[in-house]
C-alpha atoms as a PDB file:
ATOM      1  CA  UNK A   1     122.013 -45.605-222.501  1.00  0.00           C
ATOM      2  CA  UNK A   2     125.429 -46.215-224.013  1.00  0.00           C
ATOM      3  CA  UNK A   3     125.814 -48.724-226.276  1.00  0.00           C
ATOM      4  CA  UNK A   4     127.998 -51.862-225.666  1.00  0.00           C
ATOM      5  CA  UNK A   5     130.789 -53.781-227.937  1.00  0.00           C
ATOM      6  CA  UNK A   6     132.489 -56.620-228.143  1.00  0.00           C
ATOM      7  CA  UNK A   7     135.901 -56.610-227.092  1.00  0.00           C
ATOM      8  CA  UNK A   8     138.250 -59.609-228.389  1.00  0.00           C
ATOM      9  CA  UNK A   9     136.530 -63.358-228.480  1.00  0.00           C
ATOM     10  CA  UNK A  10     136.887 -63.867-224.701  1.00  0.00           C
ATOM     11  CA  UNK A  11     133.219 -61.904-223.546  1.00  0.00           C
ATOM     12  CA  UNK A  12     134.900 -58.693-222.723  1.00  0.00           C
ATOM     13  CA  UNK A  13     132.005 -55.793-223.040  1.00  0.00           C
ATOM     14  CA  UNK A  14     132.626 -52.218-223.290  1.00  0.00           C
ATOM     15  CA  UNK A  15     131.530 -49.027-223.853  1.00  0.00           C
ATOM     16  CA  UNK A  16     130.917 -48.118-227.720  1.00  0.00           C
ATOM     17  CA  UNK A  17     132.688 -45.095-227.106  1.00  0.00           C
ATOM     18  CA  UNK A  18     136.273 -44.819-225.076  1.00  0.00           C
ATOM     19  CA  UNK A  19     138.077 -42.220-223.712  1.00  0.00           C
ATOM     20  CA  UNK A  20     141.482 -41.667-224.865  1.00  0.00           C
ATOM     21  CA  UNK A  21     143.340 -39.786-221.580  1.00  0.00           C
ATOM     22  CA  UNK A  22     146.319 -39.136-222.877  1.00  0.00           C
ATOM     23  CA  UNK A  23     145.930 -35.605-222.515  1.00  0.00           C
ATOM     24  CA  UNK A  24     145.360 -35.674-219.141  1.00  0.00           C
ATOM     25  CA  UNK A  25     149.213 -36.256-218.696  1.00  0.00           C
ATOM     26  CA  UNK A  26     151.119 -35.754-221.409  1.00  0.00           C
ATOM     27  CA  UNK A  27     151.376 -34.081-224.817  1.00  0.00           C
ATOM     28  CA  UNK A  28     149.117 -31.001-224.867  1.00  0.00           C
ATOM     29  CA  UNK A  29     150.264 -28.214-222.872  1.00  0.00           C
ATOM     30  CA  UNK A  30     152.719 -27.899-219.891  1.00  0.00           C
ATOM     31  CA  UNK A  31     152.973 -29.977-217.243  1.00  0.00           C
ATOM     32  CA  UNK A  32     151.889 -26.926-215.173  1.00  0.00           C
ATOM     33  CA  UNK A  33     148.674 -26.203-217.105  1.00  0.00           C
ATOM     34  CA  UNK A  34     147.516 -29.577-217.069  1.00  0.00           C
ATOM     35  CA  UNK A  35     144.834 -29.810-214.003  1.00  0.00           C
ATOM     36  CA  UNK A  36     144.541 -33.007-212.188  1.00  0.00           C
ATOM     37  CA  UNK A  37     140.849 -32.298-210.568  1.00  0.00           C
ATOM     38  CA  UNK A  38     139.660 -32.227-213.581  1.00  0.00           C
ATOM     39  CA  UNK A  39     140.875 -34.697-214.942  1.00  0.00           C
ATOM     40  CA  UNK A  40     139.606 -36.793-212.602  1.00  0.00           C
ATOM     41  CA  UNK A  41     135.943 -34.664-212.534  1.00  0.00           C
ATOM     42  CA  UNK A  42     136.642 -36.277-216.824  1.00  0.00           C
ATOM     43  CA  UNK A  43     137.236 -39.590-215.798  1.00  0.00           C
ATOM     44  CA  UNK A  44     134.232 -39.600-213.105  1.00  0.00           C
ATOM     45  CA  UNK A  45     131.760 -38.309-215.791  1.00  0.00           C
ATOM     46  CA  UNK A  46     132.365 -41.092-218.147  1.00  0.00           C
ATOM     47  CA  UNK A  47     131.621 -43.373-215.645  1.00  0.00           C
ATOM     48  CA  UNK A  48     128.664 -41.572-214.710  1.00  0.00           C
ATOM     49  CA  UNK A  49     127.423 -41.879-218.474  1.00  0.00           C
ATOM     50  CA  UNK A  50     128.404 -45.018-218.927  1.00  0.00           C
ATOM     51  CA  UNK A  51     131.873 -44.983-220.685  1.00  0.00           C
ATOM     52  CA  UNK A  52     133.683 -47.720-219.475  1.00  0.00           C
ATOM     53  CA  UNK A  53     136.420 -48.166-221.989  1.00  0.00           C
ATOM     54  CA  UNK A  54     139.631 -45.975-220.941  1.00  0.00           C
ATOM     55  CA  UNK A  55     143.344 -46.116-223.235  1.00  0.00           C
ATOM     56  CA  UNK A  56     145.983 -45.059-221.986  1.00  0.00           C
ATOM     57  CA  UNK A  57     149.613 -45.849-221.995  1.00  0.00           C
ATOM     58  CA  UNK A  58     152.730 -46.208-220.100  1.00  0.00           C
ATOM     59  CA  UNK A  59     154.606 -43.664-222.741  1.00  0.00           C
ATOM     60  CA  UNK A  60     151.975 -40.738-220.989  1.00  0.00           C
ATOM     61  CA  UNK A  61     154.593 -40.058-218.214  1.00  0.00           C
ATOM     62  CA  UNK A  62     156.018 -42.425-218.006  1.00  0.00           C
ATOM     63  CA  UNK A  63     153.623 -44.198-215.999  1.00  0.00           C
ATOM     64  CA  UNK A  64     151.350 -40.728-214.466  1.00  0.00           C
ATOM     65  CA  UNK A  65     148.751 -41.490-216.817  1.00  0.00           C
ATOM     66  CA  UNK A  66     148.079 -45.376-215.378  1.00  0.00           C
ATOM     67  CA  UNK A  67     148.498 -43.271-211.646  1.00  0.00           C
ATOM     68  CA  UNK A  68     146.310 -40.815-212.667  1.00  0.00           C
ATOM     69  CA  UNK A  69     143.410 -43.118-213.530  1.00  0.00           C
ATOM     70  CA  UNK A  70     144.249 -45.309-210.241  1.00  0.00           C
ATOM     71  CA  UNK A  71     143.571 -42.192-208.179  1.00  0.00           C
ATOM     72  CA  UNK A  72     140.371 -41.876-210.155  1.00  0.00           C
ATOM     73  CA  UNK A  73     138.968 -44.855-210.223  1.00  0.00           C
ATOM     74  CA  UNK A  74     139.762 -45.713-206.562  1.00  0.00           C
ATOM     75  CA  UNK A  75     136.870 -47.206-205.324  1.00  0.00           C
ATOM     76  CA  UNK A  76     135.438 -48.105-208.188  1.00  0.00           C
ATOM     77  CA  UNK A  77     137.953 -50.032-210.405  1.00  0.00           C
ATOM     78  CA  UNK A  78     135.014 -52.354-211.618  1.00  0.00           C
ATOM     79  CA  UNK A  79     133.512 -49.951-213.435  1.00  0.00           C
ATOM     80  CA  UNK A  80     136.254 -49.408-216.201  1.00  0.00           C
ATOM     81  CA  UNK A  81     138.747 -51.949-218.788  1.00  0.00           C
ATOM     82  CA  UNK A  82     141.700 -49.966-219.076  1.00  0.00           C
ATOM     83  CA  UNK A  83     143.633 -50.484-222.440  1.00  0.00           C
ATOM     84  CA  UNK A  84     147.397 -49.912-222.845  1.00  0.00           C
END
């Protein structure tokens, strides 16, 4: 069960543990090497063990990184607080 946090003073709750996807975009490796499907098969895991807490930014791209977790999340947008 993952633990929960506090977010802010306005009952936001998330995951005690994030994931940062900036890598999934931008800065390691080429743009060639990077590998969508699995980034998304990353993004669908944490949801599966309850992260629920994603950061990204609009300097990934700019803006792939905020598409790429739209594609993944399609469907299922409830289940994650996206920070930028």
């Amino acid at each position: 069960m993952m633990k929960k946090r506090s977010l802010g003073n306005g009952g936001l709750s998330v995951s005690a543990i994030g994931l940062g996807c900036m890598g999934m975009t931008a800065s390691y490796d080429s743009p060639e090497a990077r590998d969508e499907k699995e980034a998304i098969a990353t993004l669908h895991r944490a949801l599966e063990i309850g992260v629920t807490f994603l950061d990204t930014a609009e300097v990934y791209g700019p803006f792939t990184n905020e598409e790429l977790i739209g594609r993944a999340l399609k469907g299922r947008r409830d289940d994650a607080i996206i920070a930028t």
